[in-house]
Protein backbone atom coordinates (compact mmCIF):
# COMPACT_ATOMS: atom_id res chain seq x y z
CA UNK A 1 68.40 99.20 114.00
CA UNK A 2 69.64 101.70 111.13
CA UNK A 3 71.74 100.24 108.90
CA UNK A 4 75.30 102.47 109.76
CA UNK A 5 74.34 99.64 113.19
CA UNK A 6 74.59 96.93 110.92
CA UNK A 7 77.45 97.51 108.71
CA UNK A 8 79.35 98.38 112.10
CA UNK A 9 78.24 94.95 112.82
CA UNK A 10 79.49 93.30 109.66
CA UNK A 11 82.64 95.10 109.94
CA UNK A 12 83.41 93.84 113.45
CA UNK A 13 82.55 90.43 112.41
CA UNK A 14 85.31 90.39 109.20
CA UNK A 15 87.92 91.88 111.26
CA UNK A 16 87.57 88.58 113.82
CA UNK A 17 87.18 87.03 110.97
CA UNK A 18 90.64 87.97 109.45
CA UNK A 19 92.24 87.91 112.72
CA UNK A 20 91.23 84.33 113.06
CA UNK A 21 92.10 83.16 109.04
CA UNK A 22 95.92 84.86 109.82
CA UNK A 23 96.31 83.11 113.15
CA UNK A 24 95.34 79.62 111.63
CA UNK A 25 97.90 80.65 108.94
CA UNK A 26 100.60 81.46 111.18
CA UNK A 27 99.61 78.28 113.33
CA UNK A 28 99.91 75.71 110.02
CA UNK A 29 103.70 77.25 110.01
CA UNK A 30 104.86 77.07 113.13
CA UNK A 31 103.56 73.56 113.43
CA UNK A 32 104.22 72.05 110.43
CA UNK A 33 107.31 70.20 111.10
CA UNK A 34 107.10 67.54 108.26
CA UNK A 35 109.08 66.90 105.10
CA UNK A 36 106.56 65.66 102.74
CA UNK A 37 106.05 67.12 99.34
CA UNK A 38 103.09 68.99 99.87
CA UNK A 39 104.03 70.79 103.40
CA UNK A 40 107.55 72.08 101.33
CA UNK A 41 105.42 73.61 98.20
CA UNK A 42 102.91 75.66 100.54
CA UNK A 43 103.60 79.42 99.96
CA UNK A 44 101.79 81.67 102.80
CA UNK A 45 101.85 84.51 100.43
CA UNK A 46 98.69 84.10 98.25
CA UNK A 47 96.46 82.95 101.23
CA UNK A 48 97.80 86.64 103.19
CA UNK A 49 96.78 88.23 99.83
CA UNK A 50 93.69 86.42 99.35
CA UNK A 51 92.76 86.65 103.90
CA UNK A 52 93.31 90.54 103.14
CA UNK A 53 91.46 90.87 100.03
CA UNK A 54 88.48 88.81 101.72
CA UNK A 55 88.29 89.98 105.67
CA UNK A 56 90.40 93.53 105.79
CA UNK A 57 89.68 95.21 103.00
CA UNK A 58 85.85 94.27 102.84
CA UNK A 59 86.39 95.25 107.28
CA UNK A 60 87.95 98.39 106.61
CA UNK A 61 85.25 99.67 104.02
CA UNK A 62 82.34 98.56 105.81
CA UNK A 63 83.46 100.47 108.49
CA UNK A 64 84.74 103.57 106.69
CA UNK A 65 81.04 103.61 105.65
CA UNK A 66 79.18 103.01 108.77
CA UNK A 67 81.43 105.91 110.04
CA UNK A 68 80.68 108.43 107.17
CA UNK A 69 76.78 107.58 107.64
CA UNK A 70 76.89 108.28 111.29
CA UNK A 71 79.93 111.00 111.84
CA UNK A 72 76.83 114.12 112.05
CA UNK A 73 75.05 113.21 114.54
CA UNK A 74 77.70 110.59 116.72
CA UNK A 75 77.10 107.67 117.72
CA UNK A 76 78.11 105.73 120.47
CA UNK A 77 77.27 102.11 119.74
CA UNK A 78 79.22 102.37 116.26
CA UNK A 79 81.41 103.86 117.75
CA UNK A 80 82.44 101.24 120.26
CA UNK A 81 81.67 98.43 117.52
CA UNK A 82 84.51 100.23 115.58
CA UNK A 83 86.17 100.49 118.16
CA UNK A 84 86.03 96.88 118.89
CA UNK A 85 86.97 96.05 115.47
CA UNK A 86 90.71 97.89 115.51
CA UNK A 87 91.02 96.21 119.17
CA UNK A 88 90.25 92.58 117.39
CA UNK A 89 92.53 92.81 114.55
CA UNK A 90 95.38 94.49 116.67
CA UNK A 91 94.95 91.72 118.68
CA UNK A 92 94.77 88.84 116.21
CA UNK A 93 98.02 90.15 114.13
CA UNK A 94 99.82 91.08 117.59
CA UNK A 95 99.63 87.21 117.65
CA UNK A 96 100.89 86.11 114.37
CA UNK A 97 103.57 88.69 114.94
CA UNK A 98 104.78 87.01 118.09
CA UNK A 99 103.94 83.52 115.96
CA UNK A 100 106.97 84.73 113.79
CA UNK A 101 109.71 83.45 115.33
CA UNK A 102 108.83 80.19 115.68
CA UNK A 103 108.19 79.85 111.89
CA UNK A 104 110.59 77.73 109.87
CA UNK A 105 112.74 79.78 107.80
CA UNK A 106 111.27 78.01 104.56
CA UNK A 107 107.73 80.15 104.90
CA UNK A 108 109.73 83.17 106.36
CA UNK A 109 108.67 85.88 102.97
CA UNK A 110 108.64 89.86 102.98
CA UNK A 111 104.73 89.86 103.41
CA UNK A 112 104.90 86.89 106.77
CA UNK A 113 107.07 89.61 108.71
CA UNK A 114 105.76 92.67 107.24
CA UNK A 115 101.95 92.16 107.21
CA UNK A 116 101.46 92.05 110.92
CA UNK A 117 102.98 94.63 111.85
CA UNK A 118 101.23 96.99 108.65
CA UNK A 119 97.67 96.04 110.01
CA UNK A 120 98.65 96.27 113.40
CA UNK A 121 99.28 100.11 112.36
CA UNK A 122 96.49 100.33 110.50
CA UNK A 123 94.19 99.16 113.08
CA UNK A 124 95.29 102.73 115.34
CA UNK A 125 92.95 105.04 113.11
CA UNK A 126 90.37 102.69 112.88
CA UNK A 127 90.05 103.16 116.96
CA UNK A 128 90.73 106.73 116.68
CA UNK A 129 87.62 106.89 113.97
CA UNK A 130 85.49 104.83 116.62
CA UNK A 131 86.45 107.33 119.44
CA UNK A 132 85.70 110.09 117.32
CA UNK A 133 81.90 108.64 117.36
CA UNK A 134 82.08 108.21 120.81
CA UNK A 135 82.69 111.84 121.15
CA UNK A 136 80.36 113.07 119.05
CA UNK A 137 77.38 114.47 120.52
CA UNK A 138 73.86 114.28 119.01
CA UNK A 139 73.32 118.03 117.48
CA UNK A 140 69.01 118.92 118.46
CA UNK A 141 67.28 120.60 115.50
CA UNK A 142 66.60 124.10 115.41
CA UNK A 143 62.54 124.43 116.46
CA UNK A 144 60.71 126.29 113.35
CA UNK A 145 57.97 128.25 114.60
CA UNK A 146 55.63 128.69 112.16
C-alpha cells in the first residue's frame, strides 16, 4: 500500500477517535447529576482543547497530506477514506450538539455550544477534498519513442 493509503488510514482512525473522546465528554455532562466536590470543579474546556489538539488537528493534517500526495493522479480509495473521515466526525459532533441541551447549565461554556457546530462545518471540505479524489482520473504517461 503507498503511504498517501496509510495516512488516509490514520486520519480516518483520529477523526473516530475524536468523535468518540467528545461524545464521552458530552456524556460525563449530561449524566453527571451529583453534588460532590469533584463533579462541581470539572471544567469541559481544557479536555475540548486538549481532544482537538490530540484527534482533529493531528486528523485534519494527516489528511490534508494524504490528499496533496495523491491529488495528480486521483485516487479513489483515499478518497472515500477521506471521505469517511468528514462523515465520522460530522457524525460524532452532530451528537454532542444534540447532547447540549441536556447539559447542566454549570458546564454550559462558549467552546461546549460552539465547538460542535465549528467542526461540524469544518468537516464539509474535508468531504468535498475526498470527492475531489474520487473524481480524479488517473492521467496515462505520454509513450517516448525512442
Amino acid at each position: 500500500m503507498a503511504i498517501e493509503k496509510w495516512l488516509a488510514i490514520t486520519s480516518v482512525a483520529l477523526f473516530a477517535m475524536f468523535a468518540g473522546e467528545m461524545i464521552s465528554v458530552y456524556n460525563f455532562m449530561v449524566t453527571n447529576s451529583d453534588d460532590s466536590e469533584f463533579f462541581r470543579a470539572f471544567s469541559a474546556d481544557p479536555k475540548i482543547i486538549q481532544f482537538v489538539s490530540i484527534g482533529a488537528g493531528p486528523a485534519g493534517v494527516l489528511a490534508a497530506v494524504a490528499f496533496i500526495m495523491s491529488r495528480q493522479y486521483g485516487s479513489r480509495p483515499v478518497g472515500g477514506m477521506i471521505i469517511a473521515g468528514g462523515v465520522i466526525m460530522f457524525a460524532g459532533l452532530f451528537v454532542c450538539y444534540i447532547m447540549v441541551d441536556d447539559i447542566d447549565e454549570h458546564y454550559i461554556t462558549g467552546s461546549v455550544i460552539y465547538i460542535p457546530i465549528l467542526f461540524m462545518a469544518l468537516s464539509a471540505p474535508t468531504i468535498v477534498v475526498g470527492a475531489f479524489l474520487l473524481k480524479e482520473k488517473k492521467r496515462r504517461p505520454k509513450k517516448q519513442f525512442v
